[in-house]
N, C-alpha and C. Protein backbone atom coordinates (compact mmCIF):
# COMPACT_ATOMS: atom_id res chain seq x y z
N UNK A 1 33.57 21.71 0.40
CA UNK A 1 32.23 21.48 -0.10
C UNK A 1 31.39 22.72 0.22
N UNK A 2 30.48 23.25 -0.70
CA UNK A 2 29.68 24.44 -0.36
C UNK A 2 28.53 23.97 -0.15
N UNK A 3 27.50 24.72 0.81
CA UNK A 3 26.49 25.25 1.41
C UNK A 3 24.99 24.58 -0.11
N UNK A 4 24.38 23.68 0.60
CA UNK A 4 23.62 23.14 -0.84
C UNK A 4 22.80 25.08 -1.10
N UNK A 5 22.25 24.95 -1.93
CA UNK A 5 21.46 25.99 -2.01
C UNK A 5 19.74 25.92 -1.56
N UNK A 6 19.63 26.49 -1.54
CA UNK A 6 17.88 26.93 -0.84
C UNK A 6 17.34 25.97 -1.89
N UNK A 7 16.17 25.60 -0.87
CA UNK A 7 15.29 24.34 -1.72
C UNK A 7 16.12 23.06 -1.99
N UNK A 8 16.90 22.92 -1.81
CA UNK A 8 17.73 21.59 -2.59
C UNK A 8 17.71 20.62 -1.43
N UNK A 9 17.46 19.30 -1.26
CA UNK A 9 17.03 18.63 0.05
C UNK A 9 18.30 18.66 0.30
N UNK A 10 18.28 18.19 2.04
CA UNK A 10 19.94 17.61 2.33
C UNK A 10 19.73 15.86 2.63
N UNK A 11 20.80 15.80 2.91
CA UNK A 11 21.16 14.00 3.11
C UNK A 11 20.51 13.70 3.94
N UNK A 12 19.62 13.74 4.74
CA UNK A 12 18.59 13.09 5.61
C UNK A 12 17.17 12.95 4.55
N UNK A 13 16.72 14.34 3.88
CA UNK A 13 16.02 13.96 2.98
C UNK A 13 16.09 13.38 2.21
N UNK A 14 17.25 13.04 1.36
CA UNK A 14 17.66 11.99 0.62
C UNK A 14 17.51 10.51 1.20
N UNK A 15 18.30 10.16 2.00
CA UNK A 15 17.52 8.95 2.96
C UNK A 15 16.67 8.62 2.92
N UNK A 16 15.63 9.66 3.34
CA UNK A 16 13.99 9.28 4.14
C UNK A 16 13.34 9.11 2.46
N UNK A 17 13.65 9.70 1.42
CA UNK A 17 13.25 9.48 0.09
C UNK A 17 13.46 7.92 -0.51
N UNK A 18 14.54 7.78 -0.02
CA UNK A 18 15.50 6.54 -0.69
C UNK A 18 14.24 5.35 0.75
N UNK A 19 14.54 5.21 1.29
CA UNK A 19 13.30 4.63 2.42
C UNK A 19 12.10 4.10 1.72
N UNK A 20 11.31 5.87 1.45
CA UNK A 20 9.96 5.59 1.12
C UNK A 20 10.37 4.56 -0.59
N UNK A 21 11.35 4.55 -1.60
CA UNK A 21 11.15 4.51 -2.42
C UNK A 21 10.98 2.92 -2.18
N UNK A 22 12.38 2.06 -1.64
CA UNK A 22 12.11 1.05 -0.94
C UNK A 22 10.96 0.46 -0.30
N UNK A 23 10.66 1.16 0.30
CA UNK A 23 8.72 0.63 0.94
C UNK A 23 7.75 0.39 -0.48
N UNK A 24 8.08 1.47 -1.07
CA UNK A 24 6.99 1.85 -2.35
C UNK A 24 7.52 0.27 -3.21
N UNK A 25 8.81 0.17 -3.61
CA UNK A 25 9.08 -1.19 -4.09
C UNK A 25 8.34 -2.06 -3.86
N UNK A 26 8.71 -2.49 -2.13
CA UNK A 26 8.10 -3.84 -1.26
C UNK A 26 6.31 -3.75 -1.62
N UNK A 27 5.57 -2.66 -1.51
CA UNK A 27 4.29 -2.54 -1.76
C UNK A 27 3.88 -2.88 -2.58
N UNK A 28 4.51 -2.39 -4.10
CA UNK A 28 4.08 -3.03 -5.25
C UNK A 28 4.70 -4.33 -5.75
N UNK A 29 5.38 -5.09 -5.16
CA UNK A 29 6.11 -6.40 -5.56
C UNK A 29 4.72 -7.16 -4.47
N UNK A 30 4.45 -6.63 -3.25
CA UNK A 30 3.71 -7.51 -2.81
C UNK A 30 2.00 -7.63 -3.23
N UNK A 31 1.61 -6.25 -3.87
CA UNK A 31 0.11 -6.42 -4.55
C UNK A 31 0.53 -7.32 -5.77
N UNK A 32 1.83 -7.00 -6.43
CA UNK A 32 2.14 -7.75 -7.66
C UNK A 32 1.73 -9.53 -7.48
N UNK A 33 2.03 -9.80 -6.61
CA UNK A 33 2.15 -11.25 -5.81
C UNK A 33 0.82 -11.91 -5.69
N UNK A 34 0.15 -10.47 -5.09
CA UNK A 34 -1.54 -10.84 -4.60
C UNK A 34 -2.02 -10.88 -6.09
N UNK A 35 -1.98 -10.10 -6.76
CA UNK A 35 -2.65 -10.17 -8.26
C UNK A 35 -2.34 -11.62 -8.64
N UNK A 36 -1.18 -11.83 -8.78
CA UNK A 36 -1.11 -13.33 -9.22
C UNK A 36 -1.97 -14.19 -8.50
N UNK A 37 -1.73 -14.26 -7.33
CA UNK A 37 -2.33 -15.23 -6.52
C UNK A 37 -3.84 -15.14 -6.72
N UNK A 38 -4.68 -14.07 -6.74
CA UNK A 38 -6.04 -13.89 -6.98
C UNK A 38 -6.21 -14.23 -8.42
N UNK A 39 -5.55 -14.43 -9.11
CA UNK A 39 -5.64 -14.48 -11.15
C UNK A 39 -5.95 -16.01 -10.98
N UNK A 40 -4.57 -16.51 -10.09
CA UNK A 40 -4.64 -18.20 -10.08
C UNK A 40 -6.17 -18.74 -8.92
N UNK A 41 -6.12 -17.88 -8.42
CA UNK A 41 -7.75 -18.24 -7.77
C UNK A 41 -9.09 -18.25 -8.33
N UNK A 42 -8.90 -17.61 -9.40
CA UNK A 42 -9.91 -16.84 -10.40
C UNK A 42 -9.99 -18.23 -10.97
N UNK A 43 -9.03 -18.81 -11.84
CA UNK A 43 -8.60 -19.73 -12.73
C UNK A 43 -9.48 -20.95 -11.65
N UNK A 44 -9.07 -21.01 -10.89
CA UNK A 44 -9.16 -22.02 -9.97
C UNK A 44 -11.00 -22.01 -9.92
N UNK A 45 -11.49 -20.97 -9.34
CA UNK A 45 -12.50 -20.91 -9.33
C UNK A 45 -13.76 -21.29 -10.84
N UNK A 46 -12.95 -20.38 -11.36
CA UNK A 46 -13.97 -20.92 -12.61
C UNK A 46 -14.03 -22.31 -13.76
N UNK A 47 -13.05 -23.10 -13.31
CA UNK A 47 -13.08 -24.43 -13.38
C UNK A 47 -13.39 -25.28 -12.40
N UNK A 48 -14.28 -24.70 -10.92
CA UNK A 48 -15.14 -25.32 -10.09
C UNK A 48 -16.38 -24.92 -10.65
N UNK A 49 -16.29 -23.62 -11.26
CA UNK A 49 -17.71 -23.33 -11.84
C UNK A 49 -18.40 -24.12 -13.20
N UNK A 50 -17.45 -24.45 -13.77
CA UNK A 50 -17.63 -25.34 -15.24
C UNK A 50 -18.09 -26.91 -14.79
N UNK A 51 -17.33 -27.55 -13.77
CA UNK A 51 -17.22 -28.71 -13.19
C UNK A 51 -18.81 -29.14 -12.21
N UNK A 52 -19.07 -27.72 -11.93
CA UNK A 52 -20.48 -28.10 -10.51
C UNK A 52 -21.53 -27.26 -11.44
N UNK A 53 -22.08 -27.14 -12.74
CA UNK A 53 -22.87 -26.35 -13.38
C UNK A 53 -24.29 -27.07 -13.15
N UNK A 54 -24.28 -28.09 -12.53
CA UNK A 54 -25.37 -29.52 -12.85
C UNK A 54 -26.11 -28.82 -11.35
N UNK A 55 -25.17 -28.00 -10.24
CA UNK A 55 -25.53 -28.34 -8.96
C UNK A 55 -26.11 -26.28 -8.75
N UNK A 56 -27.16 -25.72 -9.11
CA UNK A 56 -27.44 -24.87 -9.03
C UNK A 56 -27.18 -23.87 -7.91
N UNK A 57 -27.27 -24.38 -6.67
CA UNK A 57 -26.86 -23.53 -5.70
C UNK A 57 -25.28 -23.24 -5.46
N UNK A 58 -24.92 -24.30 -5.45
CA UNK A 58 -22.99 -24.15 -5.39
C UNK A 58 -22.74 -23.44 -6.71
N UNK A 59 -23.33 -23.56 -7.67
CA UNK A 59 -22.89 -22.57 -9.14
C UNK A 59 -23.38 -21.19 -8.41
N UNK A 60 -24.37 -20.75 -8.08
CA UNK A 60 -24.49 -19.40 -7.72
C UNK A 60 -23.32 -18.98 -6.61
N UNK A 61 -23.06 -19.85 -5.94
CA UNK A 61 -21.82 -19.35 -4.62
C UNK A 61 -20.95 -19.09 -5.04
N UNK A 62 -20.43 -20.22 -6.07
CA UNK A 62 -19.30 -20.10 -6.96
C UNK A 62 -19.20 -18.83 -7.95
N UNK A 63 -20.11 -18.26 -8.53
CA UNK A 63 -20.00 -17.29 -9.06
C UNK A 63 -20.00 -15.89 -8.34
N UNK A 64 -20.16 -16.17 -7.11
CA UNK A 64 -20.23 -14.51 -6.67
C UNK A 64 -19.01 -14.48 -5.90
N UNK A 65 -18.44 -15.93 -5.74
CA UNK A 65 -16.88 -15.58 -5.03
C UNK A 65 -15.69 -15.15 -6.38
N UNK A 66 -16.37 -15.32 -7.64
CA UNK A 66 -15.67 -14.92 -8.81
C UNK A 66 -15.57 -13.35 -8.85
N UNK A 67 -17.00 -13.31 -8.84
CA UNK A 67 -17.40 -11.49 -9.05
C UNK A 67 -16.82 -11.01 -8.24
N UNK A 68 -16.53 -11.37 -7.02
CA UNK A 68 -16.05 -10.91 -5.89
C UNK A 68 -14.42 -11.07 -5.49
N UNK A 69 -13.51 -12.17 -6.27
CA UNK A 69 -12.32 -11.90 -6.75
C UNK A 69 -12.11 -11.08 -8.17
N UNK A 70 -12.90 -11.00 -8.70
CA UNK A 70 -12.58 -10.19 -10.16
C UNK A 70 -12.72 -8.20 -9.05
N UNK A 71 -13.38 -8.34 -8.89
CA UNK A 71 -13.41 -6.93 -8.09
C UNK A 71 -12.43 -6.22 -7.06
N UNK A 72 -11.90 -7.50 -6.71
CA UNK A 72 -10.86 -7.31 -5.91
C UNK A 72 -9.54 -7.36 -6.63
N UNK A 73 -9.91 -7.97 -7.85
CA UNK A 73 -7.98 -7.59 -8.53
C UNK A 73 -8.33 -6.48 -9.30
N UNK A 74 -9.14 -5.73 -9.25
CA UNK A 74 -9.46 -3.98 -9.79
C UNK A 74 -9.19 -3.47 -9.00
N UNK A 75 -9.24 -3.52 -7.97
CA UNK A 75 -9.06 -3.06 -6.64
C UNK A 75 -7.55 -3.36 -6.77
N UNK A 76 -7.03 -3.98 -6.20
CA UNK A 76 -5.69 -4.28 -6.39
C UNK A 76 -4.76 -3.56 -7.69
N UNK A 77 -5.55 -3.81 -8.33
CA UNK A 77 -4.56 -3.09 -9.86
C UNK A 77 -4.83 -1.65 -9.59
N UNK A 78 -5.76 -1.19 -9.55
CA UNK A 78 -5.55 0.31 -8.99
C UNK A 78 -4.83 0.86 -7.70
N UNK A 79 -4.77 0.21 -6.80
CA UNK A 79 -3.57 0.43 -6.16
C UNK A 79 -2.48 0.17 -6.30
N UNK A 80 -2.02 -1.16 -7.16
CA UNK A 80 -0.50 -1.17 -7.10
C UNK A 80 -0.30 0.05 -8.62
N UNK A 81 -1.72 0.67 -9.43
CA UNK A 81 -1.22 1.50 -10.41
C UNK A 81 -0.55 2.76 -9.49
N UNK A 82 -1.41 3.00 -8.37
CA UNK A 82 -1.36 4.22 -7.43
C UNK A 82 0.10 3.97 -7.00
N UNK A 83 0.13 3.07 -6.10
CA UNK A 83 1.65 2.99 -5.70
C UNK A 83 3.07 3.21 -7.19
N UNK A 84 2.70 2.66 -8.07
CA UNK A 84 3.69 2.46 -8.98
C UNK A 84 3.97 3.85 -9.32
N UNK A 85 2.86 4.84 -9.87
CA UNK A 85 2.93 6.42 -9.75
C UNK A 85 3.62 7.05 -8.91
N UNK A 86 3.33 6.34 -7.52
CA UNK A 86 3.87 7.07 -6.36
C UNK A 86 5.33 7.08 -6.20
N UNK A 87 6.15 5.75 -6.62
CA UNK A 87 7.26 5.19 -6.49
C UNK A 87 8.03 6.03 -7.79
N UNK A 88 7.18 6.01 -8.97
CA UNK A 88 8.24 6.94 -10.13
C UNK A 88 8.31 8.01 -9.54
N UNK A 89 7.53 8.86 -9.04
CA UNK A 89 7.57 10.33 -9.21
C UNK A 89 8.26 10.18 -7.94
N UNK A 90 8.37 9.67 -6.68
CA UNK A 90 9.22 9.68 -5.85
C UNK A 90 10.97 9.56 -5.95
N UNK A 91 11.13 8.08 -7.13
CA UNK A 91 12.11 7.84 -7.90
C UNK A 91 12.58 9.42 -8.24
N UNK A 92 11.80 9.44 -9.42
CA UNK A 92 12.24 11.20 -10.19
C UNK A 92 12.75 12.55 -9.43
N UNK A 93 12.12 12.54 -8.13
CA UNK A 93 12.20 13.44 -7.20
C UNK A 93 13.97 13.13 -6.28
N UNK A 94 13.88 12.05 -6.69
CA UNK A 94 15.33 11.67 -5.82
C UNK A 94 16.45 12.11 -6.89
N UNK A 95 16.17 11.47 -7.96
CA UNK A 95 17.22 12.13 -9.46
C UNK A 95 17.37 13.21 -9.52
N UNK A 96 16.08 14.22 -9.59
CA UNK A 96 16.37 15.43 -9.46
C UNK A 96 17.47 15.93 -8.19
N UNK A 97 17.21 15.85 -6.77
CA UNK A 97 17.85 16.48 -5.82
C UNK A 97 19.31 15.63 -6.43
N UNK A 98 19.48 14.44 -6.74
CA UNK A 98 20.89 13.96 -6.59
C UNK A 98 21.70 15.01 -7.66
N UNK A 99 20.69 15.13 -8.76
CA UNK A 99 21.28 16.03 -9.51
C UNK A 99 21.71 16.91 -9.13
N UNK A 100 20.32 18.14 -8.61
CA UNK A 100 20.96 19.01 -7.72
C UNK A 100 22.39 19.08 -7.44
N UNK A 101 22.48 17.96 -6.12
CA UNK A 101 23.93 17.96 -5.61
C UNK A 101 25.03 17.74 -6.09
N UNK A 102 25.25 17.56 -7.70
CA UNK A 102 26.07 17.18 -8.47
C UNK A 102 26.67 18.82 -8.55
């Protein structure tokens, strides 16, 4: 077997790549999870809001814990967009070196 060439990672970097890509997975499967779960809270919520419209103060509570889950799955979707970026180009970066070593 020959000497990889300059710049080309070796098998520990490959690892620690293959690692992060794994983490990067678990990260976005688990915001994936939270998005759902906040969508079905959303749902949840705004059929307490339809149901208590008669009762003015609980409609205002109720609506700002909406605004305030709708903000938070923007929040969420921009990070699991961030992570998902992070995970291809990490992905890509691993193809490349494997190539490399081909």
């Amino acid at each position: 077997m020959t000497a990889p060439s300059p710049g080309t990672p070796d098998l520990n970097e490959l690892v620690q790549c293959k690692q992060k890509v794994s983490e990067l997975t678990q990260k976005v499967t688990q915001l994936f999870h939270l998005c759902t779960t906040l969508k079905t809270t959303n749902k949840d919520l705004e059929a307490k809001l339809s149901a208590q419209a008669q009762n003015g103060q609980a409609y205002l509570s109720l609506q700002q814990e909406l605004l305030n889950s709708r903000q938070a799955i923007e929040i969420l979707k921009a990070q699991q967009l961030s992570m998902s970026e992070n995970y291809t180009r990490t992905y890509k970066e691993r193809e490349v070196a494997l190539d490399e070593l081909k």
